[in-house]
Protein backbone atom coordinates (compact mmCIF):
# COMPACT_ATOMS: atom_id res chain seq x y z
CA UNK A 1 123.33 106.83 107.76
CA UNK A 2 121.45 104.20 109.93
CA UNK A 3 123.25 101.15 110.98
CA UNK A 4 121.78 97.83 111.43
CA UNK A 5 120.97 97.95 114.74
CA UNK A 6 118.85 101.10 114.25
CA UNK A 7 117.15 100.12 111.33
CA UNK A 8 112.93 99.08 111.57
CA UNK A 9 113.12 94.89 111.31
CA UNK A 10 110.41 92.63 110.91
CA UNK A 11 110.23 90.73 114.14
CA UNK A 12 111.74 86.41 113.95
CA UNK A 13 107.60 85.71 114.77
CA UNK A 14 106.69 87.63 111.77
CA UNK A 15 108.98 86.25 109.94
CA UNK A 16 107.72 82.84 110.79
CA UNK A 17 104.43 83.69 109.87
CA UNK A 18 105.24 85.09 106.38
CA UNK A 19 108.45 82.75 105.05
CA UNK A 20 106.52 79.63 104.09
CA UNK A 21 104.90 82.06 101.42
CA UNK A 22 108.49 83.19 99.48
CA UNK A 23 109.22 81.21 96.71
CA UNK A 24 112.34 78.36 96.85
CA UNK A 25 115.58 80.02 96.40
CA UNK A 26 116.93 78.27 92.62
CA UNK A 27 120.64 78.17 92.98
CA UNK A 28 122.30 81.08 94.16
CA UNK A 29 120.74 81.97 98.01
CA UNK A 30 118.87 85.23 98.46
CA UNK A 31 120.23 88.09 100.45
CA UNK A 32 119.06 88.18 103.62
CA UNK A 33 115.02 87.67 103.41
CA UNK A 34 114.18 89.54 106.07
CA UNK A 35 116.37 92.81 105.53
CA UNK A 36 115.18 92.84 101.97
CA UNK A 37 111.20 92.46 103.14
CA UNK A 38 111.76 94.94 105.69
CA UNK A 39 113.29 97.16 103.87
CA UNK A 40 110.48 96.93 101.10
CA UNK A 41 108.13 97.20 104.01
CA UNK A 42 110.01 100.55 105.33
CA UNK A 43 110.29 102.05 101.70
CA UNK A 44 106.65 102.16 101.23
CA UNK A 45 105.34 102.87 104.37
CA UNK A 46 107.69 106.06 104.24
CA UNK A 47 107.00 107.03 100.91
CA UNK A 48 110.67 106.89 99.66
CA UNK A 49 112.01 106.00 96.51
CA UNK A 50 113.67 102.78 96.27
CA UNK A 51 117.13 104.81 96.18
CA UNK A 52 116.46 106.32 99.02
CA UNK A 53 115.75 103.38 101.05
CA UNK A 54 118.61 103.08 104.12
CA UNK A 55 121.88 101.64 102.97
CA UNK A 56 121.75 98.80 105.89
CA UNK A 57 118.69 97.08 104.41
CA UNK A 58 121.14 95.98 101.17
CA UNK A 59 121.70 97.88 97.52
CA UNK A 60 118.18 99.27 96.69
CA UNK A 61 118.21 97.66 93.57
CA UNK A 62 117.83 94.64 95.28
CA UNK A 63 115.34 95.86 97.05
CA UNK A 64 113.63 97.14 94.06
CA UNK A 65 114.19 93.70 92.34
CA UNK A 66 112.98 91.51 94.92
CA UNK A 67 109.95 93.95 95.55
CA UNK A 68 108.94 93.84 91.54
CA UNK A 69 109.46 89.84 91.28
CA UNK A 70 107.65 88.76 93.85
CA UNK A 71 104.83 90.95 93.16
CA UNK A 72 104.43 89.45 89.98
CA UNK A 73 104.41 86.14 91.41
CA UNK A 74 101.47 87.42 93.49
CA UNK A 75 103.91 86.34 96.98
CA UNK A 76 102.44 89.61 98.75
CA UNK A 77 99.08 88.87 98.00
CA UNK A 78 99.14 85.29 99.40
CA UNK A 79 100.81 86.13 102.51
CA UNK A 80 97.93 89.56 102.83
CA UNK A 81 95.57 87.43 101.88
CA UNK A 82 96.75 84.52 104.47
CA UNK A 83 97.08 87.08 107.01
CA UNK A 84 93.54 88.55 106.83
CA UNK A 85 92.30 85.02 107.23
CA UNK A 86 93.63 84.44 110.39
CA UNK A 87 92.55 87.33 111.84
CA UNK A 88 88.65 86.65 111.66
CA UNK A 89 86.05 88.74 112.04
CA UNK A 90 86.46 92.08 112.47
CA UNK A 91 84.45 94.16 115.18
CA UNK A 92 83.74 97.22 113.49
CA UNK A 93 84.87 98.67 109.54
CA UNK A 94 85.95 101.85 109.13
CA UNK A 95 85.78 103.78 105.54
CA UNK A 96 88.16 106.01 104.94
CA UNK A 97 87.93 109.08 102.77
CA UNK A 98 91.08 109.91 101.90
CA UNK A 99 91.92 109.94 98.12
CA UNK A 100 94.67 110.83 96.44
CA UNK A 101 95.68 111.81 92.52
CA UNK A 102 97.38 109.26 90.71
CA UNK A 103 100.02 109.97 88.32
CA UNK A 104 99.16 109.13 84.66
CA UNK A 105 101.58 106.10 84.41
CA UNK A 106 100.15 104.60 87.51
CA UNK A 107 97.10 102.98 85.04
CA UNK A 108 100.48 100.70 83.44
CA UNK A 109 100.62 99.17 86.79
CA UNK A 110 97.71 96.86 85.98
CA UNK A 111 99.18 95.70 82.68
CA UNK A 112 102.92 95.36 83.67
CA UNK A 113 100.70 92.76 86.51
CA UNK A 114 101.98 95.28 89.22
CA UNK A 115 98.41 95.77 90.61
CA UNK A 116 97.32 93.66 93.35
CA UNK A 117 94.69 90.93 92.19
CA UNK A 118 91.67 91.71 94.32
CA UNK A 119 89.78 89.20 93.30
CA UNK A 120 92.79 86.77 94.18
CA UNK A 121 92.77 87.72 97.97
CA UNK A 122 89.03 87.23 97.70
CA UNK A 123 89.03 83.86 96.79
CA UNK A 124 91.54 83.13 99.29
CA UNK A 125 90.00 84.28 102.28
């Protein structure tokens, strides 16, 4: 089992640069923002399941939760959206050819609102 200290954290500058995009807290504070973002961060860049997501990043259902909610309040597209318009111009594109099968019940991502809104980050940028 990984302990804090070993586990993959969002630097305090990234951080910085994403927090004005999370919605207000109503209430009852959040669990630590950035253990919970990194720990959505790690899960999918891994390919885990939310259960299997390292103890030290808090329960995975909160992980789970926090990932689901503020997807449907379109937080991760603002801040990807956000991000890509600071960096300008690219110098070069690359197209990538990799493709993958998706399971049948990935098509009830777009109608649970699940799927990012590409035409969202376009009219952003």
């Amino acid at each position: 089992m990984l302990r804090v200290s070993e586990l993959w954290l969002l630097s305090e500058a990234q951080m910085r640069r994403i927090e004005p995009y999370f919605p207000l807290s109503h209430g009852i504070p959040r669990v630590d923002d950035r253990r919970i973002v990194s720990g959505i961060i790690f899960v999918i860049r891994n390919g885990l399941r939310w259960r299997d997501a390292p103890a030290g990043y808090g329960p995975h259902k909160t992980i789970y939760n926090r990932f689901i909610r503020w997807s449907r309040l379109g937080v991760f597209n603002r801040i990807f959206a956000a991000l890509a318009a600071k960096g300008g111009k690219p110098d070069r594109l690359m197209i990538d050819a990799t493709h993958l099968k998706a399971h049948r019940t990935a098509a009830s991502l777009l109608k649970k609102g699940l799927y990012p809104d590409v035409s969202g980050a376009r009219k952003a940028g």
